[in-house]
N, C-alpha and C. Protein backbone atom coordinates (compact mmCIF):
# COMPACT_ATOMS: atom_id res chain seq x y z
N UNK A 1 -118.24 55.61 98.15
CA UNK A 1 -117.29 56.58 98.68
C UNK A 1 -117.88 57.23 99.92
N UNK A 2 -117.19 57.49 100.65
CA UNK A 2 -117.20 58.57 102.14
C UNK A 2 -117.91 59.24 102.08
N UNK A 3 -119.41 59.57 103.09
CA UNK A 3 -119.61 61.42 102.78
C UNK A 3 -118.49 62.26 103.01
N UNK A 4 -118.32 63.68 102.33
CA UNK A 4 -117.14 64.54 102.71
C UNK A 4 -117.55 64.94 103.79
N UNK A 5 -118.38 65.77 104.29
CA UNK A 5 -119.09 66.45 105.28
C UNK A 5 -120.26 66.03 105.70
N UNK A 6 -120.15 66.38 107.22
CA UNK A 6 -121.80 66.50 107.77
C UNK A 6 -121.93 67.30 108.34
N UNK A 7 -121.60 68.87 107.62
CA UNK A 7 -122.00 70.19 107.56
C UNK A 7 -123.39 70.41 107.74
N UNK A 8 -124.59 71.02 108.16
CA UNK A 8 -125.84 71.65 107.53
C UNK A 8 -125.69 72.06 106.29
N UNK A 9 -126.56 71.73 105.51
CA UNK A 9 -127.07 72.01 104.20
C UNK A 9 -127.67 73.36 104.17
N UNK A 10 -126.77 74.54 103.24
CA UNK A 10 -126.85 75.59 103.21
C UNK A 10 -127.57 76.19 101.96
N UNK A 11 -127.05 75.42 100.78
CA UNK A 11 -127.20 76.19 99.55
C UNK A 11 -127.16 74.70 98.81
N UNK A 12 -128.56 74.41 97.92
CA UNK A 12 -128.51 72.97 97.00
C UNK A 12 -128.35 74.24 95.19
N UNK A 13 -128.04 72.72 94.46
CA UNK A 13 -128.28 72.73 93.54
C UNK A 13 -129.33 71.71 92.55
N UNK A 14 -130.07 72.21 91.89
CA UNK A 14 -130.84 71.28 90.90
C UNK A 14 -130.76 71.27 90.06
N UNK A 15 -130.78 70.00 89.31
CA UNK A 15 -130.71 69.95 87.57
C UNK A 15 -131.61 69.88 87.02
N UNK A 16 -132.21 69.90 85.96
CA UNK A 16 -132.77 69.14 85.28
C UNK A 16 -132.59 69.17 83.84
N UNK A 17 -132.99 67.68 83.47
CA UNK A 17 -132.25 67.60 81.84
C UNK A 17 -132.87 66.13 81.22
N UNK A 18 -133.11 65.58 79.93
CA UNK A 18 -134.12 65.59 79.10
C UNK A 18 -133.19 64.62 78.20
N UNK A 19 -133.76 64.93 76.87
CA UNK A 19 -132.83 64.34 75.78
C UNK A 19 -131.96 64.79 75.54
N UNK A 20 -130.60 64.10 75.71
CA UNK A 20 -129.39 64.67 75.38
C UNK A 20 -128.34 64.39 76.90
N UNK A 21 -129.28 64.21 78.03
CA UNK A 21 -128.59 64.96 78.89
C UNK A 21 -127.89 64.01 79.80
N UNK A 22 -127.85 62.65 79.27
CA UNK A 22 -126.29 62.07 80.02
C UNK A 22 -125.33 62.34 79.82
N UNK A 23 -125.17 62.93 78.42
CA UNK A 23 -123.99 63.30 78.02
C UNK A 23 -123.63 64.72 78.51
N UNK A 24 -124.53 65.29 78.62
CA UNK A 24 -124.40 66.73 78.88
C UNK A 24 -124.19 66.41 80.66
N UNK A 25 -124.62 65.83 81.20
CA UNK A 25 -124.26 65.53 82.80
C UNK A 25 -122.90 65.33 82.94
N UNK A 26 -122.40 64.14 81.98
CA UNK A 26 -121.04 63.73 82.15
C UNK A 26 -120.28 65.13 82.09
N UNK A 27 -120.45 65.91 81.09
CA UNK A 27 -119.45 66.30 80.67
C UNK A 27 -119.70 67.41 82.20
N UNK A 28 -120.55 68.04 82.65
CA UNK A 28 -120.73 69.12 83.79
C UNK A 28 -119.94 68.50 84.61
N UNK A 29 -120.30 66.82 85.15
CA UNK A 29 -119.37 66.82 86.58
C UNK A 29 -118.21 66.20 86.04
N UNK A 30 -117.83 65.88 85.36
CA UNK A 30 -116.09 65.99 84.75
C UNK A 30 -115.52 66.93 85.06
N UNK A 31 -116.18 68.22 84.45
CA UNK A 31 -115.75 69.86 83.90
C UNK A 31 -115.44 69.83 86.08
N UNK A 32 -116.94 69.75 86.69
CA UNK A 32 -117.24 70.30 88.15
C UNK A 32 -115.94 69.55 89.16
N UNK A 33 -115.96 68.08 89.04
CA UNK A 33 -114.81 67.56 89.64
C UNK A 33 -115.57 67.27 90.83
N UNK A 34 -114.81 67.15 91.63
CA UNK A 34 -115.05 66.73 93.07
C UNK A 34 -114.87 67.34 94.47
N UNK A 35 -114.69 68.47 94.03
CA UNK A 35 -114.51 69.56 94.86
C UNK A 35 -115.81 70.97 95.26
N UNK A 36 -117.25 70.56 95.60
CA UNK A 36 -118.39 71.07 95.92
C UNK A 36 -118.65 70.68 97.65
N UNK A 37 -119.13 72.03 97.66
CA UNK A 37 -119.61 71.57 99.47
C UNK A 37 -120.86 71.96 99.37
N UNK A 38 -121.92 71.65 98.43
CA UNK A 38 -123.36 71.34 98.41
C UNK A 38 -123.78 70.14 97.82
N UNK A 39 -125.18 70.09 97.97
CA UNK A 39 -125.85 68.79 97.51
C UNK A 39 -126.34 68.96 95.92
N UNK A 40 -126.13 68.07 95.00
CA UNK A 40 -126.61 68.39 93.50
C UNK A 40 -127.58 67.62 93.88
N UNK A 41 -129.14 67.82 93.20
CA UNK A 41 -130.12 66.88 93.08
C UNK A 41 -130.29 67.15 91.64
N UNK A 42 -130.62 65.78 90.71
CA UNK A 42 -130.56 65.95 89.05
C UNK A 42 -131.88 64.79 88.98
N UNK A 43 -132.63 65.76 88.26
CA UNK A 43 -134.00 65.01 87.83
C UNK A 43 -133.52 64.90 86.14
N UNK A 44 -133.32 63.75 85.89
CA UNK A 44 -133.03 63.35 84.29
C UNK A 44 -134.48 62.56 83.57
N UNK A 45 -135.01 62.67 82.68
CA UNK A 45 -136.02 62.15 82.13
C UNK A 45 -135.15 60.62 81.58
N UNK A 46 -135.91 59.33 82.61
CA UNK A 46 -135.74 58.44 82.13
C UNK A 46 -136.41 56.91 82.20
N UNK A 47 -136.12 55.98 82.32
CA UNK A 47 -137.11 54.81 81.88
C UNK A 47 -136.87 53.80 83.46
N UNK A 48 -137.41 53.14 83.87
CA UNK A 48 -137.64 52.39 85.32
C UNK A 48 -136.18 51.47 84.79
N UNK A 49 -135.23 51.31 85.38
CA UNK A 49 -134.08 50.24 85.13
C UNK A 49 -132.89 51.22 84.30
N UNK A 50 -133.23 52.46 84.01
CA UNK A 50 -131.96 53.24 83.44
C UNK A 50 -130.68 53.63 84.51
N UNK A 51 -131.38 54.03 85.33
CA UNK A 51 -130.41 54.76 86.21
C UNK A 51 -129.25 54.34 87.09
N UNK A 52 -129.17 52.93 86.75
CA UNK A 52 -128.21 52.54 87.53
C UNK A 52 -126.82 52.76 86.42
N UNK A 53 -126.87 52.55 85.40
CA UNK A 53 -125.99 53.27 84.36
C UNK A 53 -125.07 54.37 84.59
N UNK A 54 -126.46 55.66 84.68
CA UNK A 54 -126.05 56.61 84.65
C UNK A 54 -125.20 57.06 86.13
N UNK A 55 -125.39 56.34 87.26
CA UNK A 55 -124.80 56.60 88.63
C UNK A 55 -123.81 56.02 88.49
N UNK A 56 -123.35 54.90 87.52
CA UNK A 56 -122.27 54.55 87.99
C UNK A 56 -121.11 55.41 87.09
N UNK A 57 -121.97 55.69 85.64
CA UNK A 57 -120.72 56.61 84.87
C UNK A 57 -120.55 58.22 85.22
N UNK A 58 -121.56 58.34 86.60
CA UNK A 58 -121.28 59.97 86.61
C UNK A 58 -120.35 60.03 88.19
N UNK A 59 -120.35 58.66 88.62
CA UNK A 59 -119.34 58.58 90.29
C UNK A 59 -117.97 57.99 89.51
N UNK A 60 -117.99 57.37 88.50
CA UNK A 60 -116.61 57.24 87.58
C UNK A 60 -115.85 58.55 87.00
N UNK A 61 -116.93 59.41 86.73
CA UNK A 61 -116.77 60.54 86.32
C UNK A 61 -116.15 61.54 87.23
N UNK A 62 -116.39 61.74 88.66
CA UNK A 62 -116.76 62.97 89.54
C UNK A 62 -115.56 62.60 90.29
N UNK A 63 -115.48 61.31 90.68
CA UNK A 63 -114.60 60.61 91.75
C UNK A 63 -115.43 60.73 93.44
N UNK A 64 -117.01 61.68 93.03
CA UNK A 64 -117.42 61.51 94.82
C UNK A 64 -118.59 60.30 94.46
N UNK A 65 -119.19 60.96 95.77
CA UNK A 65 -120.61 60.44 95.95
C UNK A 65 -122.02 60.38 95.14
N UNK A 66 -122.37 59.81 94.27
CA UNK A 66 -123.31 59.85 93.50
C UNK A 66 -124.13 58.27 93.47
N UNK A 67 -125.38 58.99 94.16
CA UNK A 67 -126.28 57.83 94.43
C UNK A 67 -127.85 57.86 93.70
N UNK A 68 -128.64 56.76 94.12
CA UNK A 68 -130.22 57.04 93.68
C UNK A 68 -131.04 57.32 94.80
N UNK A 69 -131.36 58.27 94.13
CA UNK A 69 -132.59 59.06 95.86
C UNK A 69 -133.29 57.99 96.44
N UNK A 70 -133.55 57.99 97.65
CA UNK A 70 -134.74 57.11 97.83
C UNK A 70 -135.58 57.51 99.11
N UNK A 71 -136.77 57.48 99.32
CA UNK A 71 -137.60 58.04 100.00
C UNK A 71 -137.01 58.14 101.44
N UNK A 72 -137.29 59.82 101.63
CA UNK A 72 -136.65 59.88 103.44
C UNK A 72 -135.34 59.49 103.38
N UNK A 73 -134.32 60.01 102.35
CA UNK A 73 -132.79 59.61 102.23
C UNK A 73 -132.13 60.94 102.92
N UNK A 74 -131.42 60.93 103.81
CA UNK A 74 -130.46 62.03 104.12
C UNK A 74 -130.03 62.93 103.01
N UNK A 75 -129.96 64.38 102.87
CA UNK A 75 -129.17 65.12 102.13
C UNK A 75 -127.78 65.65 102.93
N UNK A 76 -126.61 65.24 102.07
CA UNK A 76 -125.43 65.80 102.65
C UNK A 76 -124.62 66.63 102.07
N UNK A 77 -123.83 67.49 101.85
CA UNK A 77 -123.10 68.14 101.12
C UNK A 77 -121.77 67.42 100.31
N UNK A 78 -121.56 67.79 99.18
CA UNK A 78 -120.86 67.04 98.60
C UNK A 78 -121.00 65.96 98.01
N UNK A 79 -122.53 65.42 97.55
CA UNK A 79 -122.73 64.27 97.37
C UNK A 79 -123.69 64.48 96.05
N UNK A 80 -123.74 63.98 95.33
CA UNK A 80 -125.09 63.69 93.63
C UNK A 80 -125.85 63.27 94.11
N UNK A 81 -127.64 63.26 93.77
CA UNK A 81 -128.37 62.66 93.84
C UNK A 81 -129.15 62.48 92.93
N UNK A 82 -129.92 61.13 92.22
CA UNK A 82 -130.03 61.19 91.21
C UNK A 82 -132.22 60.77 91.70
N UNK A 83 -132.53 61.24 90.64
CA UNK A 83 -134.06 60.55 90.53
C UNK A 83 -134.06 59.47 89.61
N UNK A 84 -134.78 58.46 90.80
CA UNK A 84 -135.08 57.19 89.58
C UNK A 84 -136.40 57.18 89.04
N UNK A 85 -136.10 56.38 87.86
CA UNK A 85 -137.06 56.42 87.16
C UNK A 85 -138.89 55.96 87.68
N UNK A 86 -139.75 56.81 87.25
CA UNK A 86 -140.82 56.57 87.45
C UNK A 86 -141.55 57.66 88.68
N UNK A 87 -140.87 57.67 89.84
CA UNK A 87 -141.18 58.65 91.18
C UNK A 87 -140.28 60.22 90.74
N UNK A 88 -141.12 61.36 91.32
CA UNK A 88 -140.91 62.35 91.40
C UNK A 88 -139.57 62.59 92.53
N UNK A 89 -139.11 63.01 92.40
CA UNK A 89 -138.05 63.29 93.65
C UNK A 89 -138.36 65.15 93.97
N UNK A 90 -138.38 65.15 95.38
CA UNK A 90 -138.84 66.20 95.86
C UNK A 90 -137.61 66.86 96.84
N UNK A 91 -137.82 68.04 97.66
CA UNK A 91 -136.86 68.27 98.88
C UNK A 91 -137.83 68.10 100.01
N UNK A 92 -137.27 67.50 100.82
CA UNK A 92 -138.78 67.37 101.47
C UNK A 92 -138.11 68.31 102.99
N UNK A 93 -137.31 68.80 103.54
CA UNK A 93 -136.46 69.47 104.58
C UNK A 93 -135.02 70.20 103.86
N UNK A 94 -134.47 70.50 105.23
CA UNK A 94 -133.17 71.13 104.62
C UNK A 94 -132.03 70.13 104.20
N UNK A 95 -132.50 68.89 105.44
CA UNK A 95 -131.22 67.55 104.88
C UNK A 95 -132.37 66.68 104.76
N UNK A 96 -133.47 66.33 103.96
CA UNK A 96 -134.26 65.36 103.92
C UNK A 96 -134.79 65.16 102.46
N UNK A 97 -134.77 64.06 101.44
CA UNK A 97 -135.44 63.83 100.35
C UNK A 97 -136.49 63.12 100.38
N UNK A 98 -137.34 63.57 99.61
CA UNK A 98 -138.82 62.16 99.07
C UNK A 98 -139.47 62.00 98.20
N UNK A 99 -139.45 61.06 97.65
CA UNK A 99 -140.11 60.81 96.74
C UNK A 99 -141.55 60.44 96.86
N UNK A 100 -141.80 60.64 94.89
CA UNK A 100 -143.62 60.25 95.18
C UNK A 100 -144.08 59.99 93.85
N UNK A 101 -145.35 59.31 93.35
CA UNK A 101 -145.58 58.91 92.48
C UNK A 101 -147.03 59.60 91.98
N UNK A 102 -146.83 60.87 92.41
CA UNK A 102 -147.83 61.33 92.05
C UNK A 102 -148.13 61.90 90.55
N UNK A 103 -148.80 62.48 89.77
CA UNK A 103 -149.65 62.62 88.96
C UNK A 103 -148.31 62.69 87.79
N UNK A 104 -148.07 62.37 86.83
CA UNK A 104 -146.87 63.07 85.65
C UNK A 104 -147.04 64.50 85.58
N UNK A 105 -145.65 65.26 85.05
CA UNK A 105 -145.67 66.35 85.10
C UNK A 105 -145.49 66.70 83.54
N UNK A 106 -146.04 67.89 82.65
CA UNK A 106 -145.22 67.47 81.15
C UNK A 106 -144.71 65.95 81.08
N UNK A 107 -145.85 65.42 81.57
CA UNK A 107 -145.96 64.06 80.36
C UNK A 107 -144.40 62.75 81.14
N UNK A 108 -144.35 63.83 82.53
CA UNK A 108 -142.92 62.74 83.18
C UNK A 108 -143.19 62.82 84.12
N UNK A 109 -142.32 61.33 84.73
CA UNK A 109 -142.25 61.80 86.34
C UNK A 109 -140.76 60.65 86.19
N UNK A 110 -140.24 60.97 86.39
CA UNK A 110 -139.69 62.37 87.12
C UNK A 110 -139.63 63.28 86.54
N UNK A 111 -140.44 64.70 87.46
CA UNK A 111 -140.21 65.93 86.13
C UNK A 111 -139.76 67.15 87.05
N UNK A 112 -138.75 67.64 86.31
CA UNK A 112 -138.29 68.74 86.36
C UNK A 112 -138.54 69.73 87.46
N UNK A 113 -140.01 70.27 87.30
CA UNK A 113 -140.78 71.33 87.69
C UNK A 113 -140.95 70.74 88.66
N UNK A 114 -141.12 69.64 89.28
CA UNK A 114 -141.37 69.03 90.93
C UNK A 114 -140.42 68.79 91.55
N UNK A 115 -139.22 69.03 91.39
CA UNK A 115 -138.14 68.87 91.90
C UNK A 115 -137.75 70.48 91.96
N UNK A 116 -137.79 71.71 90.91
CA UNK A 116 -137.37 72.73 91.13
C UNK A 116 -138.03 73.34 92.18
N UNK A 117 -139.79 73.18 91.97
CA UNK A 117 -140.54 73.96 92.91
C UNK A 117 -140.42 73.27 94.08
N UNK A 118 -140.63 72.21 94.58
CA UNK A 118 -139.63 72.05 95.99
C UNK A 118 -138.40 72.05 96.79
N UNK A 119 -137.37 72.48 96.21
CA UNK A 119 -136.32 73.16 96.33
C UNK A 119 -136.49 74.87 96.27
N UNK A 120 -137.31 75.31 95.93
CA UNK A 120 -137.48 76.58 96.02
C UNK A 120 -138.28 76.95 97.17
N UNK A 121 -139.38 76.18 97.53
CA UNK A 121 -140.28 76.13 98.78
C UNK A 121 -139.41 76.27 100.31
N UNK A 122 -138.21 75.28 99.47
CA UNK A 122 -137.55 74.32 100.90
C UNK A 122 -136.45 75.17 100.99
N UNK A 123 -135.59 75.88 100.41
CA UNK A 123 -134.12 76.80 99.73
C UNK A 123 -134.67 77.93 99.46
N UNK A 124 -135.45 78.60 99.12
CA UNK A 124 -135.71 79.96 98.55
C UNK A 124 -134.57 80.16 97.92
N UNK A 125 -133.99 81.32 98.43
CA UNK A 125 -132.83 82.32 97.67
C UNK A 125 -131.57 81.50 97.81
N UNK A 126 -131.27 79.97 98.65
CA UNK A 126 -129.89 79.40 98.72
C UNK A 126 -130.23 78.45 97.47
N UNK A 127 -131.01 78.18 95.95
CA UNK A 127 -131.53 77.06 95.10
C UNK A 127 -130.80 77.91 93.83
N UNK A 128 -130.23 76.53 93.39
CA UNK A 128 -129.87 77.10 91.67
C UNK A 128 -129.77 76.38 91.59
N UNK A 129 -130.89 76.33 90.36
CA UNK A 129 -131.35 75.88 89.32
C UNK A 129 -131.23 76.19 87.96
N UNK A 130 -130.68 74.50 87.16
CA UNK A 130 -129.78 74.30 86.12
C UNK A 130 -130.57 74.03 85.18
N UNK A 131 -130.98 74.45 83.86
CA UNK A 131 -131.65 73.57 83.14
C UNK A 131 -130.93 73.09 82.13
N UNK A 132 -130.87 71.68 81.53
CA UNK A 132 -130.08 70.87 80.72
C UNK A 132 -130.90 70.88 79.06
N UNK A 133 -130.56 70.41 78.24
CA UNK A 133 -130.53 69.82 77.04
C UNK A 133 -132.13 68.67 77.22
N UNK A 134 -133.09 68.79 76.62
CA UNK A 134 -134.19 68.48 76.02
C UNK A 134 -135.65 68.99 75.51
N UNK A 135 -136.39 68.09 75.31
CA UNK A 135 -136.99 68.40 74.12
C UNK A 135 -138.51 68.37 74.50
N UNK A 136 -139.11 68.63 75.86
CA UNK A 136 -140.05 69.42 76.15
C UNK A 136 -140.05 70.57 77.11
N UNK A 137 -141.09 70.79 77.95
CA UNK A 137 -140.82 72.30 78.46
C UNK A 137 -140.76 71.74 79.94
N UNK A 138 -140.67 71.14 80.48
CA UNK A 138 -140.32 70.54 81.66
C UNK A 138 -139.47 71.38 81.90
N UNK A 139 -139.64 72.30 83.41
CA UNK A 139 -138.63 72.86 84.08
C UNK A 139 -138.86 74.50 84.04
N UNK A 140 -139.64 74.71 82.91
CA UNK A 140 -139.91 76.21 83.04
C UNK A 140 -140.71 76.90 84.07
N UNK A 141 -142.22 76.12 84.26
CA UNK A 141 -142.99 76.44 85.86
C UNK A 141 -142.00 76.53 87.07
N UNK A 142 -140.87 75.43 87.13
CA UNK A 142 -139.77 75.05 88.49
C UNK A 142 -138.86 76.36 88.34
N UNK A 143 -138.10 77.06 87.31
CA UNK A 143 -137.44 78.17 87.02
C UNK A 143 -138.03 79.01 87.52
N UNK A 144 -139.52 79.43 87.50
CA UNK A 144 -140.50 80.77 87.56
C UNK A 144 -140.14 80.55 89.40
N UNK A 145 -140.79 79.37 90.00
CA UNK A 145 -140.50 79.10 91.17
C UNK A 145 -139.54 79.34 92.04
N UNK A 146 -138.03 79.19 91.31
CA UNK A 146 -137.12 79.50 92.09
C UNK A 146 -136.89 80.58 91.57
N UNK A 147 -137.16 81.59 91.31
CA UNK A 147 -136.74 83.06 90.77
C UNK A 147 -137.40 83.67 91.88
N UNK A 148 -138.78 83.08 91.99
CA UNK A 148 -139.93 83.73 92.70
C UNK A 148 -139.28 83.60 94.26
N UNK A 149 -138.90 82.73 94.43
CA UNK A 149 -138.08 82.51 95.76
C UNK A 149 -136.67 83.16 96.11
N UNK A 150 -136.45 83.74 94.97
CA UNK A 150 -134.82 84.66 95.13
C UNK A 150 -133.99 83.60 94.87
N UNK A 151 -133.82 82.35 94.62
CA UNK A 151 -132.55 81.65 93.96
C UNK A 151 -132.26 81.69 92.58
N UNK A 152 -131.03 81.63 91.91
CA UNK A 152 -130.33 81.35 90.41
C UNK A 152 -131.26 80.55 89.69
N UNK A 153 -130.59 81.37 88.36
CA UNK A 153 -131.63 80.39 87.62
C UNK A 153 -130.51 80.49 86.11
N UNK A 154 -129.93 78.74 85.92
CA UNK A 154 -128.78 79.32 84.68
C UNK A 154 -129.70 78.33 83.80
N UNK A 155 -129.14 78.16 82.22
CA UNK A 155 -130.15 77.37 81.06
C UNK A 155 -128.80 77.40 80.67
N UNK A 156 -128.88 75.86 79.78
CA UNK A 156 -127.49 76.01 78.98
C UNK A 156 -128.47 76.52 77.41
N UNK A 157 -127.00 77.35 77.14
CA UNK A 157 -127.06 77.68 75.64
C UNK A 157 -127.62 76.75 74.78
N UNK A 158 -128.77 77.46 73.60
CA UNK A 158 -129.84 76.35 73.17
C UNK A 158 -128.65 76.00 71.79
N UNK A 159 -128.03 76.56 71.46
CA UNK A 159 -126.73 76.53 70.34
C UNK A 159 -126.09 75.06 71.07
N UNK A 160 -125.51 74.78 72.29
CA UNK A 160 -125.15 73.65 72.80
C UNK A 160 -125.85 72.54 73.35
N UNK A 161 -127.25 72.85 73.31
CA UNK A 161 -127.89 71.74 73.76
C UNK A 161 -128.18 70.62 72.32
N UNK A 162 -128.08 69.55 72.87
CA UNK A 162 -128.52 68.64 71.93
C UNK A 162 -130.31 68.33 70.89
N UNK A 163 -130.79 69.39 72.10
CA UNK A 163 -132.39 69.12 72.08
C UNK A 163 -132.65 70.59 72.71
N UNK A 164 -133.18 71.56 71.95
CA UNK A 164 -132.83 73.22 72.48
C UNK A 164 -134.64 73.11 72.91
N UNK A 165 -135.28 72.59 73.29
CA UNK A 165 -136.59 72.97 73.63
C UNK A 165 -136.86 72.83 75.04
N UNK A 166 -135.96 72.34 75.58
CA UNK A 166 -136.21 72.34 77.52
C UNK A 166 -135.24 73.90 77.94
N UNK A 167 -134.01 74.32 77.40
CA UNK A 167 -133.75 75.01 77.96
C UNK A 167 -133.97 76.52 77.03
N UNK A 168 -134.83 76.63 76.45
CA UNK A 168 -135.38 77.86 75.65
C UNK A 168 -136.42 77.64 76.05
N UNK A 169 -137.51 76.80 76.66
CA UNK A 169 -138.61 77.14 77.39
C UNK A 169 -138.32 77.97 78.66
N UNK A 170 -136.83 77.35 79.10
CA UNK A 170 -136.45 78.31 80.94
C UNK A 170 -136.31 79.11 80.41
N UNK A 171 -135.27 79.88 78.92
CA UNK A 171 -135.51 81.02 78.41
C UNK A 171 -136.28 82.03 78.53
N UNK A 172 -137.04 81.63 77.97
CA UNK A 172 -138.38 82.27 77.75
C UNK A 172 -139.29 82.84 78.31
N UNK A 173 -139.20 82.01 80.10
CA UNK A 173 -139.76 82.49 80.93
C UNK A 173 -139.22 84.14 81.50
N UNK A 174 -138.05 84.19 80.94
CA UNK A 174 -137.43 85.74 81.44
C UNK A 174 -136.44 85.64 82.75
N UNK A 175 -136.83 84.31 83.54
CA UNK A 175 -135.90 84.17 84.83
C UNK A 175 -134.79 83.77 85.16
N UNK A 176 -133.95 83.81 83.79
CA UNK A 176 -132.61 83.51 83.69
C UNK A 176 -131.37 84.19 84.30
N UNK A 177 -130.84 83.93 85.20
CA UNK A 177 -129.56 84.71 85.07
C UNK A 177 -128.33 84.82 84.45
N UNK A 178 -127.95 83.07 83.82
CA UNK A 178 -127.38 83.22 82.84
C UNK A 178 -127.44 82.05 82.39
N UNK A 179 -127.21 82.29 80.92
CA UNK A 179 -127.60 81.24 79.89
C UNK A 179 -125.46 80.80 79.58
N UNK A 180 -125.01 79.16 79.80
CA UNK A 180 -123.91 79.29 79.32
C UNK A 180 -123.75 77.67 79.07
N UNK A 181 -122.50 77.33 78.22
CA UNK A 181 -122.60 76.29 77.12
C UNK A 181 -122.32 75.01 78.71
N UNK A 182 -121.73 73.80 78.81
CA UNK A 182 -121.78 72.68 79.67
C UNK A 182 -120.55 73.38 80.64
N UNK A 183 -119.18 74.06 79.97
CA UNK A 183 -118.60 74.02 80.67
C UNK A 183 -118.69 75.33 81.19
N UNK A 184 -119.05 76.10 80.97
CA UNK A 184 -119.56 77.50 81.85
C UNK A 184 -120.42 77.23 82.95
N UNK A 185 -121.41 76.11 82.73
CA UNK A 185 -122.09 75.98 83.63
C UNK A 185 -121.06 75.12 84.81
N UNK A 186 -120.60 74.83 84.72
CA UNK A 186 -119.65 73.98 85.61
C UNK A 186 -118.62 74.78 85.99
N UNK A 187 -118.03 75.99 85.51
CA UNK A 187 -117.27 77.01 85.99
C UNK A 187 -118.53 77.89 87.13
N UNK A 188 -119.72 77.95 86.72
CA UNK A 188 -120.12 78.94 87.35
C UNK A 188 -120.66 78.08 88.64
N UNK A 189 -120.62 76.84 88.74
CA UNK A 189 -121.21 75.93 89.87
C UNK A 189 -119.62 76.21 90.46
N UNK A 190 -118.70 76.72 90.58
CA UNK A 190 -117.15 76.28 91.00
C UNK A 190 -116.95 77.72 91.93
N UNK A 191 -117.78 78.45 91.18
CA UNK A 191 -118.07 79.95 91.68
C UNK A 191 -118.52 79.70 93.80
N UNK A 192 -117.82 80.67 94.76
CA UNK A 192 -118.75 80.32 96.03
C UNK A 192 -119.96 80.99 95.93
């Protein structure tokens, strides 16, 4: 599909999400639709050869743009970006991604916390950050990060997560602004 825009990149969003969380993806950009004028970047915990799956049932899903990051890839507004398996996906500019294969993070790479804390480095106060459904603490250091930087920080409800130990670790940290079930979170991404 088309980019919508080639606006400057003002304000991203990040995911991250674990066990549970294709389903919990689907159901966000179903709920979200196709109507965003920022960039989603979604670090999902998964296996080298998964992700082509999941891009094709979440651009079936959305009706836009949803691709796999790949080193030094343009960021545009209106478009998914997904981390593949094995490399960290980072922000590396305001319209620039990169990846890297550096050290695992909580036991992943792609993890969470390397994708939040460079979006917070790179976005400060324009970063919100999502945490999804799984079952380690991946993402709580990346939460502290973008709080620390003045951007959002939502967790879905550990009652709706499939796997309540990734987003009751962002809990926990205190840097929440709001905790809400798949489709709240997708009402509050709808929010300007």
């Amino acid at each position: 599909m088309p980019v919508k825009e080639v606006s400057p990149v003002e304000r991203i969003v990040v995911i991250g999400a674990s066990a549970g969380g294709f389903s919990a993806l689907q159901t966000i950009f179903s709920e979200l639709g196709s109507e965003f004028n920022f960039p989603i970047l979604v670090c999902k915990h998964l296996g080298i050869g998964d992700e082509k799956g999941l891009v094709d049932v979440l651009a079936n899903r959305t009706g836009t743009t949803v691709m796999l990051s790949q080193d030094k890839l343009p960021m545009y507004n209106g478009c998914i970006y997904m981390a593949p398996g094995n490399y960290h996906l980072q922000v590396e500019s305001r319209d620039m991604l990169s990846l890297s294969i550096d050290e695992r993070v909580c036991h992943s790479r792609p993890a969470v916390d390397v994708l939040f804390e460079s979006a917070a480095d790179v976005f400060g106060e324009n970063v919100t950050a999502i945490v999804l459904t799984g079952a380690n603490s991946d993402g709580a250091a990346g939460v502290r990060a973008v709080k620390e930087a003045g951007g959002k920080v939502v967790a879905q409800s550990p009652e709706s997560a499939e796997a309540k130990i990734m987003p009751k670790a962002a809990i926990e940290t205190g840097c929440t602004d709001a905790i809400l079930d798949l489709e709240g979170i997708a009402g509050y991404l709808r929010q300007p």
